[in-house]
C-alpha atoms as a PDB file:
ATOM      1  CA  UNK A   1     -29.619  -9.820 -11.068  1.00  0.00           C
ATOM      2  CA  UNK A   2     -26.856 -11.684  -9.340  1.00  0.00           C
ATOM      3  CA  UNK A   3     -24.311  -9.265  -6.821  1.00  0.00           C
ATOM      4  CA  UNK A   4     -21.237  -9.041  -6.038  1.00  0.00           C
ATOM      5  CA  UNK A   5     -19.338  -7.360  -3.567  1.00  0.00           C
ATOM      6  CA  UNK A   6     -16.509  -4.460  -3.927  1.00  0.00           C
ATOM      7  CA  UNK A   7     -15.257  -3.766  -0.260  1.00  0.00           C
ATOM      8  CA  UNK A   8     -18.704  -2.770   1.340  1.00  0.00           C
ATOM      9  CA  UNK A   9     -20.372  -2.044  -1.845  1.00  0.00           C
ATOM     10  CA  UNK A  10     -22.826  -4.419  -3.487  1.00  0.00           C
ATOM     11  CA  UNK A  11     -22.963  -3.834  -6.956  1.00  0.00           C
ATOM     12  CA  UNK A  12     -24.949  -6.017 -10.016  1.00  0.00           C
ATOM     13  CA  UNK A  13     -22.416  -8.193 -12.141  1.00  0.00           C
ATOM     14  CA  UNK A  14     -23.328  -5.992 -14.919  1.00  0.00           C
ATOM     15  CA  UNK A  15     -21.797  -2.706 -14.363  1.00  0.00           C
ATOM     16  CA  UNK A  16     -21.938   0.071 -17.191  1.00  0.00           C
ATOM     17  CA  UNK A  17     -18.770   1.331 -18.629  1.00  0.00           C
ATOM     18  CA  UNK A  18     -19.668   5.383 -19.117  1.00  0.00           C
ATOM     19  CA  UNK A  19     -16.578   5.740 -21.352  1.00  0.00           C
ATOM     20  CA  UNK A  20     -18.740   6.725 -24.547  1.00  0.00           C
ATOM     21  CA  UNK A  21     -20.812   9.706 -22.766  1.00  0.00           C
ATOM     22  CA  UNK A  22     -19.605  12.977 -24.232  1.00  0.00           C
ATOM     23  CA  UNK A  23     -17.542  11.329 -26.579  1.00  0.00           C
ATOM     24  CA  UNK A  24     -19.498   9.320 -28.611  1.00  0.00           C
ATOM     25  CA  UNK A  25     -22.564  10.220 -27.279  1.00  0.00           C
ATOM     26  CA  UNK A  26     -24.314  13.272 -26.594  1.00  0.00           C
ATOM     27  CA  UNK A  27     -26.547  13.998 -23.316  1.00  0.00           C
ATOM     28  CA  UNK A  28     -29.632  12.973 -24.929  1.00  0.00           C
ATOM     29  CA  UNK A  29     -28.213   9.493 -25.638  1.00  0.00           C
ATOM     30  CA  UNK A  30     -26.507   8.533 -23.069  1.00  0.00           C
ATOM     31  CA  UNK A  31     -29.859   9.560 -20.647  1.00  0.00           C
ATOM     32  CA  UNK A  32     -31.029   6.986 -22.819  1.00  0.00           C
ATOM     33  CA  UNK A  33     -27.949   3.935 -22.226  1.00  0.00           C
ATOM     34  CA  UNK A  34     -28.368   5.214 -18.279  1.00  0.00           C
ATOM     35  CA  UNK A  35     -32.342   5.088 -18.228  1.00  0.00           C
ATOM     36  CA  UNK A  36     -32.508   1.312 -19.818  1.00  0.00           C
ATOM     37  CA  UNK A  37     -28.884   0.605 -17.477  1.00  0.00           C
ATOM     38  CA  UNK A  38     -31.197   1.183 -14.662  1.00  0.00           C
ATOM     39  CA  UNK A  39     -34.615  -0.803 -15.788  1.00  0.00           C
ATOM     40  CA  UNK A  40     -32.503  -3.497 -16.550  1.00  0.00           C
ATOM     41  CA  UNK A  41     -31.109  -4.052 -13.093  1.00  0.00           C
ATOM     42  CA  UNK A  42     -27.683  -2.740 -13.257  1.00  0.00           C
ATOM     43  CA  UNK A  43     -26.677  -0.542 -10.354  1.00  0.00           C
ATOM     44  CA  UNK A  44     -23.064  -0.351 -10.923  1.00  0.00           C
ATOM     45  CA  UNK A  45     -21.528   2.919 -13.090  1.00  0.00           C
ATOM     46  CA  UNK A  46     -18.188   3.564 -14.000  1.00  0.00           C
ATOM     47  CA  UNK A  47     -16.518   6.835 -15.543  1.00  0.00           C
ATOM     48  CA  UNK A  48     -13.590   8.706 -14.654  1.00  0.00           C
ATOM     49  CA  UNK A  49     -13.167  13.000 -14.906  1.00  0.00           C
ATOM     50  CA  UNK A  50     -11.080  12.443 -18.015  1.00  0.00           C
ATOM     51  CA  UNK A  51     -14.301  10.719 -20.291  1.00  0.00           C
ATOM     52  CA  UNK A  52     -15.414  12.782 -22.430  1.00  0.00           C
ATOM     53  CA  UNK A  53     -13.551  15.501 -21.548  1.00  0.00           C
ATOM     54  CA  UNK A  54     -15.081  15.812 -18.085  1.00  0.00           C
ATOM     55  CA  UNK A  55     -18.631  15.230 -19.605  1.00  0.00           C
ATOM     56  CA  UNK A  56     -19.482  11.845 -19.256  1.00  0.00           C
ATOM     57  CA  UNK A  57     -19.426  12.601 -15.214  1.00  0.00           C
ATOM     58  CA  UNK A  58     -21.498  15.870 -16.140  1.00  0.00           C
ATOM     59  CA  UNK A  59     -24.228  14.008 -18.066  1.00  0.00           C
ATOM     60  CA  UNK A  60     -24.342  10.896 -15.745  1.00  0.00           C
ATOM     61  CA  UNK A  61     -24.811  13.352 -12.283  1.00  0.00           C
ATOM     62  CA  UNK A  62     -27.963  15.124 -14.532  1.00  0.00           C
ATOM     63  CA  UNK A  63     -29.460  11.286 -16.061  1.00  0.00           C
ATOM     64  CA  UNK A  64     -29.206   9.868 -12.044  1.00  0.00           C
ATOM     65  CA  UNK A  65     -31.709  13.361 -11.096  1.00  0.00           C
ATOM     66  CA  UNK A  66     -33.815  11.421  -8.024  1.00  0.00           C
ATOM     67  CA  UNK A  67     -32.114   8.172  -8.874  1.00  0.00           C
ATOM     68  CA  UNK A  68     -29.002   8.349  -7.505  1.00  0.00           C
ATOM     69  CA  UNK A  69     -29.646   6.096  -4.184  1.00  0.00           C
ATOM     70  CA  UNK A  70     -30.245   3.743  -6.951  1.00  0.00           C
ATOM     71  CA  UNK A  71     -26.561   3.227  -8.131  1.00  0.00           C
ATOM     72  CA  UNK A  72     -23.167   2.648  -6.695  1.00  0.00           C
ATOM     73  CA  UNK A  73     -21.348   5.233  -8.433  1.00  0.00           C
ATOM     74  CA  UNK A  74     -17.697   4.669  -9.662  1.00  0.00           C
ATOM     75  CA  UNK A  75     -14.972   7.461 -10.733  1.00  0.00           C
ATOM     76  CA  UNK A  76     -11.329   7.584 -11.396  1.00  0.00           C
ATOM     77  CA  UNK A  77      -9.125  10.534 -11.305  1.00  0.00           C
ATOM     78  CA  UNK A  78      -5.193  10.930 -11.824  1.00  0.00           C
ATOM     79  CA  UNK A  79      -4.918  10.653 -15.804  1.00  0.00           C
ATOM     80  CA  UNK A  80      -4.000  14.230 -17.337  1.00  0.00           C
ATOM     81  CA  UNK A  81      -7.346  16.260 -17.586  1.00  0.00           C
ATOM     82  CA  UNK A  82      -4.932  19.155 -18.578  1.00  0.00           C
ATOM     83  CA  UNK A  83      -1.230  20.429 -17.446  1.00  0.00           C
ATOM     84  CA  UNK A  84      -2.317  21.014 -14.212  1.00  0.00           C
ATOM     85  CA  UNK A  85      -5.362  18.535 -13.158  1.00  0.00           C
ATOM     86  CA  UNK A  86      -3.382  15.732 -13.130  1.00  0.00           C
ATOM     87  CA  UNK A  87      -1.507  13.121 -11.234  1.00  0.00           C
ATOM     88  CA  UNK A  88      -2.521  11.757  -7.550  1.00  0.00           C
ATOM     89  CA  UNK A  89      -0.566  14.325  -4.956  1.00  0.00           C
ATOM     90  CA  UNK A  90      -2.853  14.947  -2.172  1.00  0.00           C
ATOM     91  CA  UNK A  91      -3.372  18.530  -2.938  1.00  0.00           C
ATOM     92  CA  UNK A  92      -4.472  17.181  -6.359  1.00  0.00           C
ATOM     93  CA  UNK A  93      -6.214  14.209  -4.940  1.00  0.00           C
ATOM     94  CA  UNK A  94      -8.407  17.217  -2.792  1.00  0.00           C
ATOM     95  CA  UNK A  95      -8.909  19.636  -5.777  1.00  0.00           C
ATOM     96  CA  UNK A  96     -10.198  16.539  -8.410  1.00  0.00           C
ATOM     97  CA  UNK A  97     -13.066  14.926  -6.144  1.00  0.00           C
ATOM     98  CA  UNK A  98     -14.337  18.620  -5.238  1.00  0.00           C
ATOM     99  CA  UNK A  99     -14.833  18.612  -9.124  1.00  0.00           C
ATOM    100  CA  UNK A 100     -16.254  15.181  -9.818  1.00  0.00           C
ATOM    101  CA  UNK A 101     -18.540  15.703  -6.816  1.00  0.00           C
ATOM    102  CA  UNK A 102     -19.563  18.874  -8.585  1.00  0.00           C
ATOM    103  CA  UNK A 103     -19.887  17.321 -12.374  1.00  0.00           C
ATOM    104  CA  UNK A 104     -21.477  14.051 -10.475  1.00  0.00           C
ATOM    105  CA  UNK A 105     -23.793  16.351  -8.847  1.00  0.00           C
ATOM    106  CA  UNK A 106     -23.298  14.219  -5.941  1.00  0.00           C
ATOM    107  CA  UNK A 107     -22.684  14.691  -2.282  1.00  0.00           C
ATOM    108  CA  UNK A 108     -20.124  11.021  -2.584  1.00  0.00           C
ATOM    109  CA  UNK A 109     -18.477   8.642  -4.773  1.00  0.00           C
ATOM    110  CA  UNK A 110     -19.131   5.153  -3.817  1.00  0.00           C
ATOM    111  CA  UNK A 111     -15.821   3.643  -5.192  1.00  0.00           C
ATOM    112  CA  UNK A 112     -13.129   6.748  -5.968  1.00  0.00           C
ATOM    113  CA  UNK A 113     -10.176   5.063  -7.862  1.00  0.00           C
ATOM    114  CA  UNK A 114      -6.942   5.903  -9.378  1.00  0.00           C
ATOM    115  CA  UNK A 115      -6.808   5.895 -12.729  1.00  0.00           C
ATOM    116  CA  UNK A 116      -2.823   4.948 -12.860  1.00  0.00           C
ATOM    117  CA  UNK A 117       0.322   5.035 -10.946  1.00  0.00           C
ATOM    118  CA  UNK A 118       1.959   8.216 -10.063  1.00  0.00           C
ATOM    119  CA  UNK A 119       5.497   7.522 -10.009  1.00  0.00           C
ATOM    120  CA  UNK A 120       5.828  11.375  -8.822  1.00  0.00           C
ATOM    121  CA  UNK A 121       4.023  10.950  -5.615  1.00  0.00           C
ATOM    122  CA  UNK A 122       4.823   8.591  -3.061  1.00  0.00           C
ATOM    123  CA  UNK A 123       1.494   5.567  -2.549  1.00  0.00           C
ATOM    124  CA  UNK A 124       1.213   6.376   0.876  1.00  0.00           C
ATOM    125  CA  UNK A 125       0.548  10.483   0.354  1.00  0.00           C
ATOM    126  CA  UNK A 126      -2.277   9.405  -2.229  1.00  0.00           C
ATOM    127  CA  UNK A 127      -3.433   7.099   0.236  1.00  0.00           C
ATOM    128  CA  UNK A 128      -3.517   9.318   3.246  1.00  0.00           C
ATOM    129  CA  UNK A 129      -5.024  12.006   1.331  1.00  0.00           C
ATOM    130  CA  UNK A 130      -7.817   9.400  -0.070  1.00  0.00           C
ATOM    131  CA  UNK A 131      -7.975   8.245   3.450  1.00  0.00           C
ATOM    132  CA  UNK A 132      -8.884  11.767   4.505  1.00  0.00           C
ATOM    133  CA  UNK A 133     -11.706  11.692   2.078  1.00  0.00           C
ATOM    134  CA  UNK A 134     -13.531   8.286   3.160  1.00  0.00           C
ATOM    135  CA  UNK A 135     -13.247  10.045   7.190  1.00  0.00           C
ATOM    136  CA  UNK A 136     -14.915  13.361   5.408  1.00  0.00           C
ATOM    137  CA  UNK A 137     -17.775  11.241   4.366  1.00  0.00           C
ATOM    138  CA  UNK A 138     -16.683  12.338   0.262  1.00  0.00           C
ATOM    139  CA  UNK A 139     -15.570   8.877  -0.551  1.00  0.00           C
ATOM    140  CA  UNK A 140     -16.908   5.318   0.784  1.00  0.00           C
ATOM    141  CA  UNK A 141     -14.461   3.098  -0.919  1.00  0.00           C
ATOM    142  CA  UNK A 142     -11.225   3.694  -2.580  1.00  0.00           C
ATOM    143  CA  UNK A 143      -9.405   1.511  -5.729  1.00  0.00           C
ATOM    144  CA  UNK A 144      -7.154   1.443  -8.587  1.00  0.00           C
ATOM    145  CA  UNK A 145      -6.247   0.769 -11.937  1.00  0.00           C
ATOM    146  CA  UNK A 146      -3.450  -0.304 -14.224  1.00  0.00           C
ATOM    147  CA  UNK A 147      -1.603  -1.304 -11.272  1.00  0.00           C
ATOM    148  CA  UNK A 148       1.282  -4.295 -11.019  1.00  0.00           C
ATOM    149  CA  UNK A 149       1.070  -6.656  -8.448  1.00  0.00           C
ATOM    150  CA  UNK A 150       4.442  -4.846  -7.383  1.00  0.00           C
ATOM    151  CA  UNK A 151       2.285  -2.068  -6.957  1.00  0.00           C
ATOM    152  CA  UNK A 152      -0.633  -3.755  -5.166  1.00  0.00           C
ATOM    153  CA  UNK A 153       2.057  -5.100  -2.614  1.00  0.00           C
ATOM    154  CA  UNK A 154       3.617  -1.461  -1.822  1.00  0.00           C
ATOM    155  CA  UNK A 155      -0.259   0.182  -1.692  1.00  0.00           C
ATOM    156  CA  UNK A 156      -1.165  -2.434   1.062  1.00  0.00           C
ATOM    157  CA  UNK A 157       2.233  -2.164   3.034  1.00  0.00           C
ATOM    158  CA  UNK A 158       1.837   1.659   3.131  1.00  0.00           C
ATOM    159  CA  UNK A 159      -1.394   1.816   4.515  1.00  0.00           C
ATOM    160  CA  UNK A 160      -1.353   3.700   7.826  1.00  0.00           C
ATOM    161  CA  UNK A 161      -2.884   1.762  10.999  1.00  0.00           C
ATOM    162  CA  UNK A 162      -6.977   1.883  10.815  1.00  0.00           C
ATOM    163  CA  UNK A 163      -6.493   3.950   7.005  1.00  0.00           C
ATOM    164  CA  UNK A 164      -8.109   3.721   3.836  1.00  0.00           C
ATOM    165  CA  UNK A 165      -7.152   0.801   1.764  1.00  0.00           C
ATOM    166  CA  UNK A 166      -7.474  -0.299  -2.010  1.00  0.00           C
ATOM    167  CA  UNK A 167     -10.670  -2.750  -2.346  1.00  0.00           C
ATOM    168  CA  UNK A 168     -10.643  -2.680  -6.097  1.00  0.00           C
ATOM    169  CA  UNK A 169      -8.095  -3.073  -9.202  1.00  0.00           C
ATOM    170  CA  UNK A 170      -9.107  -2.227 -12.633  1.00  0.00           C
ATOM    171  CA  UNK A 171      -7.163  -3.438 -14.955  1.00  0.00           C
ATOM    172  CA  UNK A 172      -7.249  -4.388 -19.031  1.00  0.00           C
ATOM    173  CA  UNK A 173      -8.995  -7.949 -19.135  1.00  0.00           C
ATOM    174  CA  UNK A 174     -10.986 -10.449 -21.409  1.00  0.00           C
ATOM    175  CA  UNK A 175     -10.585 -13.545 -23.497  1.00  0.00           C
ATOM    176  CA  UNK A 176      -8.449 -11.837 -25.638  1.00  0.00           C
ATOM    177  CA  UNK A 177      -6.226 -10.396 -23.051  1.00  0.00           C
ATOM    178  CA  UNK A 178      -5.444 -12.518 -20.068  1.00  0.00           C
ATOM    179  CA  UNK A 179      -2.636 -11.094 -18.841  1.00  0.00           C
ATOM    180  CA  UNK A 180      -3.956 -10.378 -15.170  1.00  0.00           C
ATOM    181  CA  UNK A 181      -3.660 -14.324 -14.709  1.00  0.00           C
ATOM    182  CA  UNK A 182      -0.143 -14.031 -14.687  1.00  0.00           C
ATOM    183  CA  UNK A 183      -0.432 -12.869 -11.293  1.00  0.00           C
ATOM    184  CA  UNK A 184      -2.628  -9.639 -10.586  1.00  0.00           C
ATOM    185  CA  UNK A 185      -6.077 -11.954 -10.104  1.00  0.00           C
ATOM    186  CA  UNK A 186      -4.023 -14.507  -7.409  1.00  0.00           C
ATOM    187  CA  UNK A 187      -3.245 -10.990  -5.889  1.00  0.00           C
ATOM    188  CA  UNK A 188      -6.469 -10.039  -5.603  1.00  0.00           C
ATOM    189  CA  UNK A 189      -7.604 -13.469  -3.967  1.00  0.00           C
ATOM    190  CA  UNK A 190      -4.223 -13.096  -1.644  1.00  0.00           C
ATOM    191  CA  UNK A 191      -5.631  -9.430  -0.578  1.00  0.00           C
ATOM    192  CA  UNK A 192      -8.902  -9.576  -0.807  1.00  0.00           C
ATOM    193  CA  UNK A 193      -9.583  -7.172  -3.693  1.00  0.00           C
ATOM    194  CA  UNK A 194     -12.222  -7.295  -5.936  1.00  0.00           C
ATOM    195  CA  UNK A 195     -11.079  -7.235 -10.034  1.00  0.00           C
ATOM    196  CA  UNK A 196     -12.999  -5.135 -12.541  1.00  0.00           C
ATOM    197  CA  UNK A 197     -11.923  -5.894 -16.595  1.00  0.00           C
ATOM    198  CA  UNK A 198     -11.781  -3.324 -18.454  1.00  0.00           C
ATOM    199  CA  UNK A 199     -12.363  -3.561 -22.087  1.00  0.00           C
ATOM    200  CA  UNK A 200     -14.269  -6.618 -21.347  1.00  0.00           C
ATOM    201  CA  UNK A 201     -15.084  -7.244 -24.696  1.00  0.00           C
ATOM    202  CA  UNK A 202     -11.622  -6.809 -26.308  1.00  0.00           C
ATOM    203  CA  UNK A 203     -12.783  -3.130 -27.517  1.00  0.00           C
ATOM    204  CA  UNK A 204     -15.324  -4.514 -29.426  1.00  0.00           C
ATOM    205  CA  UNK A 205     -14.092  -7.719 -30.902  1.00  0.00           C
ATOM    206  CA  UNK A 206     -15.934  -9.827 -28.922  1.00  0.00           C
ATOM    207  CA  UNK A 207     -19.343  -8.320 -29.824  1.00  0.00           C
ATOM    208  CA  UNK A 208     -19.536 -10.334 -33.132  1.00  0.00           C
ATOM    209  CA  UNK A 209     -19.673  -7.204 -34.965  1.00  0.00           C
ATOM    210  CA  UNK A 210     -16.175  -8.088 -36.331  1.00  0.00           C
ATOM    211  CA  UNK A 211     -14.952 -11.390 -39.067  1.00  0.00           C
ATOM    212  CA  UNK A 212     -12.072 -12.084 -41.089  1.00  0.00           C
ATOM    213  CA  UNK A 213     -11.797 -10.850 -44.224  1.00  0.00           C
ATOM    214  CA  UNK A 214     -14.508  -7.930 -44.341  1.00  0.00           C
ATOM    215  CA  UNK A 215     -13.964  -4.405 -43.392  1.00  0.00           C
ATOM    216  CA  UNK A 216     -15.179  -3.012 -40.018  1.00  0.00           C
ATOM    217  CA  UNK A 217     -18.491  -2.016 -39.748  1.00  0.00           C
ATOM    218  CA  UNK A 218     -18.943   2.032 -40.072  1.00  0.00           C
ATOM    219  CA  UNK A 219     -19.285   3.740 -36.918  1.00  0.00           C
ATOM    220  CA  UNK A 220     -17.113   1.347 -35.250  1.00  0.00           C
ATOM    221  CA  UNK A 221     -14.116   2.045 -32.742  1.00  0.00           C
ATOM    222  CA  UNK A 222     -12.000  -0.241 -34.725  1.00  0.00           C
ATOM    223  CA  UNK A 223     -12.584   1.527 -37.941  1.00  0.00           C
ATOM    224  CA  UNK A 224      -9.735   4.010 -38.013  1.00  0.00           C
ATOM    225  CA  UNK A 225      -6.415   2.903 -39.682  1.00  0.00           C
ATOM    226  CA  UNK A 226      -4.380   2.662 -36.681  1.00  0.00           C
ATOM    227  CA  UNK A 227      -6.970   0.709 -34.671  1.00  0.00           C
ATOM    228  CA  UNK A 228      -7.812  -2.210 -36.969  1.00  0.00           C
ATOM    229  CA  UNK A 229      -3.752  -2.447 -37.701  1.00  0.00           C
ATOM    230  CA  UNK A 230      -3.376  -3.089 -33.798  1.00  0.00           C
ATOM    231  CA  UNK A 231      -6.899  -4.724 -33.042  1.00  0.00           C
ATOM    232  CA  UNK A 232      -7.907  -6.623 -36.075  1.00  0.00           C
ATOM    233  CA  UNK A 233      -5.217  -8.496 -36.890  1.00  0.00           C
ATOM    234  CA  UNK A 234      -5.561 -11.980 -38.468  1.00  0.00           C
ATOM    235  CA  UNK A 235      -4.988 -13.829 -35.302  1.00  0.00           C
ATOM    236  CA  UNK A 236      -7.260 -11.969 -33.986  1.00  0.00           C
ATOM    237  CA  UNK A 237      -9.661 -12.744 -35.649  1.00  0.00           C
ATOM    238  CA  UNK A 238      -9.367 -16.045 -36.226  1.00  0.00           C
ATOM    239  CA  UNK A 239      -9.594 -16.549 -32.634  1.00  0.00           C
ATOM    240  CA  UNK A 240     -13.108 -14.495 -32.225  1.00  0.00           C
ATOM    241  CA  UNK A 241     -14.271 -16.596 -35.519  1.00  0.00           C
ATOM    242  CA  UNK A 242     -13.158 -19.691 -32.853  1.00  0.00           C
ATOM    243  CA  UNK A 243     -15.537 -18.348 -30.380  1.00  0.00           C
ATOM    244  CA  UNK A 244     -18.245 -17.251 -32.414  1.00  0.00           C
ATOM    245  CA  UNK A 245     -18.317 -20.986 -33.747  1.00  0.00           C
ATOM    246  CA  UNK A 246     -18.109 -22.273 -29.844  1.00  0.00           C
ATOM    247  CA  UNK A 247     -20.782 -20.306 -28.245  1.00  0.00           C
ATOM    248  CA  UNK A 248     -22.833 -20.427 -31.039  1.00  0.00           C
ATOM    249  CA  UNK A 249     -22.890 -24.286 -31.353  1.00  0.00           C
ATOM    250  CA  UNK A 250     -23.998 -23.790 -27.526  1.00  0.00           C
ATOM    251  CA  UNK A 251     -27.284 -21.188 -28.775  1.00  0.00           C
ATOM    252  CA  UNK A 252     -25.353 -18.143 -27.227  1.00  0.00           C
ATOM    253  CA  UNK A 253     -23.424 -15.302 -28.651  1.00  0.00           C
ATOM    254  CA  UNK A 254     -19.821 -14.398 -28.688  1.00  0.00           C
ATOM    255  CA  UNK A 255     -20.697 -11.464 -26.726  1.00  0.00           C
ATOM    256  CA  UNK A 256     -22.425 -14.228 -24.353  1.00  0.00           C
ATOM    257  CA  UNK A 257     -19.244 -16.102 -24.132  1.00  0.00           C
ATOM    258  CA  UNK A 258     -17.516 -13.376 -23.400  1.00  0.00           C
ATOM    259  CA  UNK A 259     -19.248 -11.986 -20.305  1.00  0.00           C
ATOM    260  CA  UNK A 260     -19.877 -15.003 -19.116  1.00  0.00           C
ATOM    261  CA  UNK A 261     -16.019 -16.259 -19.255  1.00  0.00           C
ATOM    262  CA  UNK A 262     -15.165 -13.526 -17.311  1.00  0.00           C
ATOM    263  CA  UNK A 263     -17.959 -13.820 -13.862  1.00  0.00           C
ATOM    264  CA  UNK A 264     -16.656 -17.678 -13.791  1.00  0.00           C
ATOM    265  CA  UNK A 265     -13.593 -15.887 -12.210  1.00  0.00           C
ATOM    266  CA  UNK A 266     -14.941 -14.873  -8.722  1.00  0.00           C
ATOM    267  CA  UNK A 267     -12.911 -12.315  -7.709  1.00  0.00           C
ATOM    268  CA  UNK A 268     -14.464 -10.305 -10.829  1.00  0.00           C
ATOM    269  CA  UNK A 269     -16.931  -7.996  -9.425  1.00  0.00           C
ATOM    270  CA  UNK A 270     -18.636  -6.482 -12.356  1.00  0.00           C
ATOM    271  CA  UNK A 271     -17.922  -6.898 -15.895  1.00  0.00           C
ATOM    272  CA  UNK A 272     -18.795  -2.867 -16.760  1.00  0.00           C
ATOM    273  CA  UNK A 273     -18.968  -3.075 -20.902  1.00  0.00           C
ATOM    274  CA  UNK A 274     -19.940   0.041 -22.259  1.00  0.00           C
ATOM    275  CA  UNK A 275     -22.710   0.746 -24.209  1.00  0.00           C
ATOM    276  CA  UNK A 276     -23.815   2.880 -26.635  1.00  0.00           C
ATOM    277  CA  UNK A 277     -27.750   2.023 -27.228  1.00  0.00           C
ATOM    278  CA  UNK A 278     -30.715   0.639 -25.003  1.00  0.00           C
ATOM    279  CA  UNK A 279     -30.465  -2.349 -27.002  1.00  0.00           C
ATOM    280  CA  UNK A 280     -26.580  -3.267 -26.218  1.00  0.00           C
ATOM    281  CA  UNK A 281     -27.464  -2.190 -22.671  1.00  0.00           C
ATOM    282  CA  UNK A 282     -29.885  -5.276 -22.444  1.00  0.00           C
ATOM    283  CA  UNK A 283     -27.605  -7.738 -24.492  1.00  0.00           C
ATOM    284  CA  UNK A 284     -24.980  -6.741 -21.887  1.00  0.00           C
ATOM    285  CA  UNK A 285     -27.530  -8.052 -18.823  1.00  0.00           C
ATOM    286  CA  UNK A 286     -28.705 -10.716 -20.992  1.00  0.00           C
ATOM    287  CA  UNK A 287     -25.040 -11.869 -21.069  1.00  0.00           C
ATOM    288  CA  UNK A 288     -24.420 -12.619 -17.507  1.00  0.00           C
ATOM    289  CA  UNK A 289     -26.944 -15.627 -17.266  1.00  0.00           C
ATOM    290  CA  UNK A 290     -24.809 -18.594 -19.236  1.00  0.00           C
ATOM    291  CA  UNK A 291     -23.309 -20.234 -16.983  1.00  0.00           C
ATOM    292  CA  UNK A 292     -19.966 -21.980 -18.109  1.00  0.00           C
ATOM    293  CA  UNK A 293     -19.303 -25.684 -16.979  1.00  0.00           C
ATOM    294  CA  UNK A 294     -15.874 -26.613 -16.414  1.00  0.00           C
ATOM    295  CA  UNK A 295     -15.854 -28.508 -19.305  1.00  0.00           C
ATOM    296  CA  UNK A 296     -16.389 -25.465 -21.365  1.00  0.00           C
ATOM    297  CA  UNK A 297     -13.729 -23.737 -19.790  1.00  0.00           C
ATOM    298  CA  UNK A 298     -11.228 -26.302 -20.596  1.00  0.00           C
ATOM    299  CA  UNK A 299     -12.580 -26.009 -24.245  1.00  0.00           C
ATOM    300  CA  UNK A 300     -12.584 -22.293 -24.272  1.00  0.00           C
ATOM    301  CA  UNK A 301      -8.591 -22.771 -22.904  1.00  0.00           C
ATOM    302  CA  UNK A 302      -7.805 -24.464 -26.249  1.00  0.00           C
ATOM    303  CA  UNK A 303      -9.040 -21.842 -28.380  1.00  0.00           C
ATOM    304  CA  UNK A 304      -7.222 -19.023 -26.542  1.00  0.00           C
ATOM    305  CA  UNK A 305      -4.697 -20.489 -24.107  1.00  0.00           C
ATOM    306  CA  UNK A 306      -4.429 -19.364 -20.316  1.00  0.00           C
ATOM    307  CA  UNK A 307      -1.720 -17.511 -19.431  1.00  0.00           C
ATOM    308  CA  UNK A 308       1.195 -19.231 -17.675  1.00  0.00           C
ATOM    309  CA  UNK A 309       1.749 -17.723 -14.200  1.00  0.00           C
END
């Protein structure tokens, strides 16, 4: 499988989003998604302590037993885990990799991210307690997520002589959402950070499970009330029924399209989709290999416009 680098990290363009272990999934399962994640070339996992209520780091440090020099391992702390474990001060910073290392079962976390901005704590305590991690050998490479490029700016202006910098952003991004072209991805090129999308495939509209006019299928994120009112309206879908039609004409899959779209962009990294079977684990990898000509692109533009920067 292609690479792609995240600071000094070399990770597969396929990552695997580990958002649906202990949630979704129980440990039995999601042994399962990891085992096939790994036969199928992907070395790239993502999570956070907050997944699954601290589980999905707990059942990926047991499924990586004697096959953890396999993977480049990806967490994210700072979200509210309760009324204390939150929030990126640098005593808190200390306290939450102790316990990720622990639930990780784990002696480092390749890429250690922020999950959001703390507007309580100044960027440049974070950083120089995160700094203090990659010198203690805890942490190899440090990132973020949901962050402006306001915030980008200020991170890389407060980073001490010789410290610890941000090599990755994670932020909300797909064909559905292009928001980050506004400005975040020129950012990225500007500082040299890699991009990771999350909710690559627009929380599941783009894995052709959805259509206008019939009900979403049981079992699905998008079947509670709230979701399909916010996710699956009829512009929506009208737009995913665009790109169904597109790729398909093409002998590919929306969920082809959709991967693909993204890695045309090369500051993206990894696109890590989640997964919640073996089988969407391979249609994931199987995903990567279109490769969009700039023809397409400019088609693909028509259906869902770029944004205007």
């Amino acid at each position: 499988m292609e690479t792609r680098r995240i600071g000094s990290l070399t990770v597969s363009v396929a990552g695997l989003g580990c958002n649906n272990f202990g949630m979704g999934l129980d440990y039995k399962s999601s042994e399962g998604v990891v085992r096939a994640a790994l036969d199928a070339g992907i070395n790239f996992f993502d999570t956070a302590d907050i997944y699954g209520g601290t589980k999905s780091e707990e059942f990926i440090g047991r499924a990586l037993a004697g096959r953890r020099q396999a993977v480049v391992l990806a967490t994210k702390f700072g979200l509210p885990i309760d009324d204390t474990r939150k929030g990126a001060g640098p005593a808190y910073v200390r306290q939450a990799v102790e316990d990720s290392l622990r639930r990780l079962a784990t002696d480092r976390i390749d890429l250690y991210q922020l999950h959001q901005p703390d507007p309580a704590t100044p960027i440049a305590d974070t950083l120089g307690a995160l700094d203090d991690l990659v010198r203690a050998g805890k942490v190899r490479e440090i990132g973020c997520s949901n962050f402006s490029v306001a915030q980008l700016n200020e991170a890389e202006a407060a980073v001490a002589r010789g410290g610890a910098r941000f090599v990755s952003v994670q932020n909300e991004y797909s064909l559905l959402h292009r928001e980050p072209e506004r400005e975040v991805l020129a950012a990225c090129e500007r500082l040299g950070l890699a991009f990771l999308p999350y909710f690559p495939l627009a929380s599941g509209l783009l894995t052709g499970k959805y259509s206008s006019g019939a009900p979403a299928p049981a079992g699905t994120r998008l079947t509670h009330a709230w979701a399909a009112k916010r996710f699956l309206t009829d512009d929506r879908l009208d737009r995913v029924e665009a790109l169904r039609r597109f790729a398909e004409s093409r002998g590919h899959s929306v969920l082809e399209l959709a991967v693909s779209w993204l890695l045309r962009r090369p500051v993206v990294a990894s696109v890590i989709a989640g997964a919640t079977s073996p089988e969407q684990v391979r249609a994931n990898v199987q995903a990567v290999s279109w490769r969009l000509t700039d023809a397409e692109l400019n088609e693909i533009d028509r259906i869902v416009p770029a944004m205007a920067a």
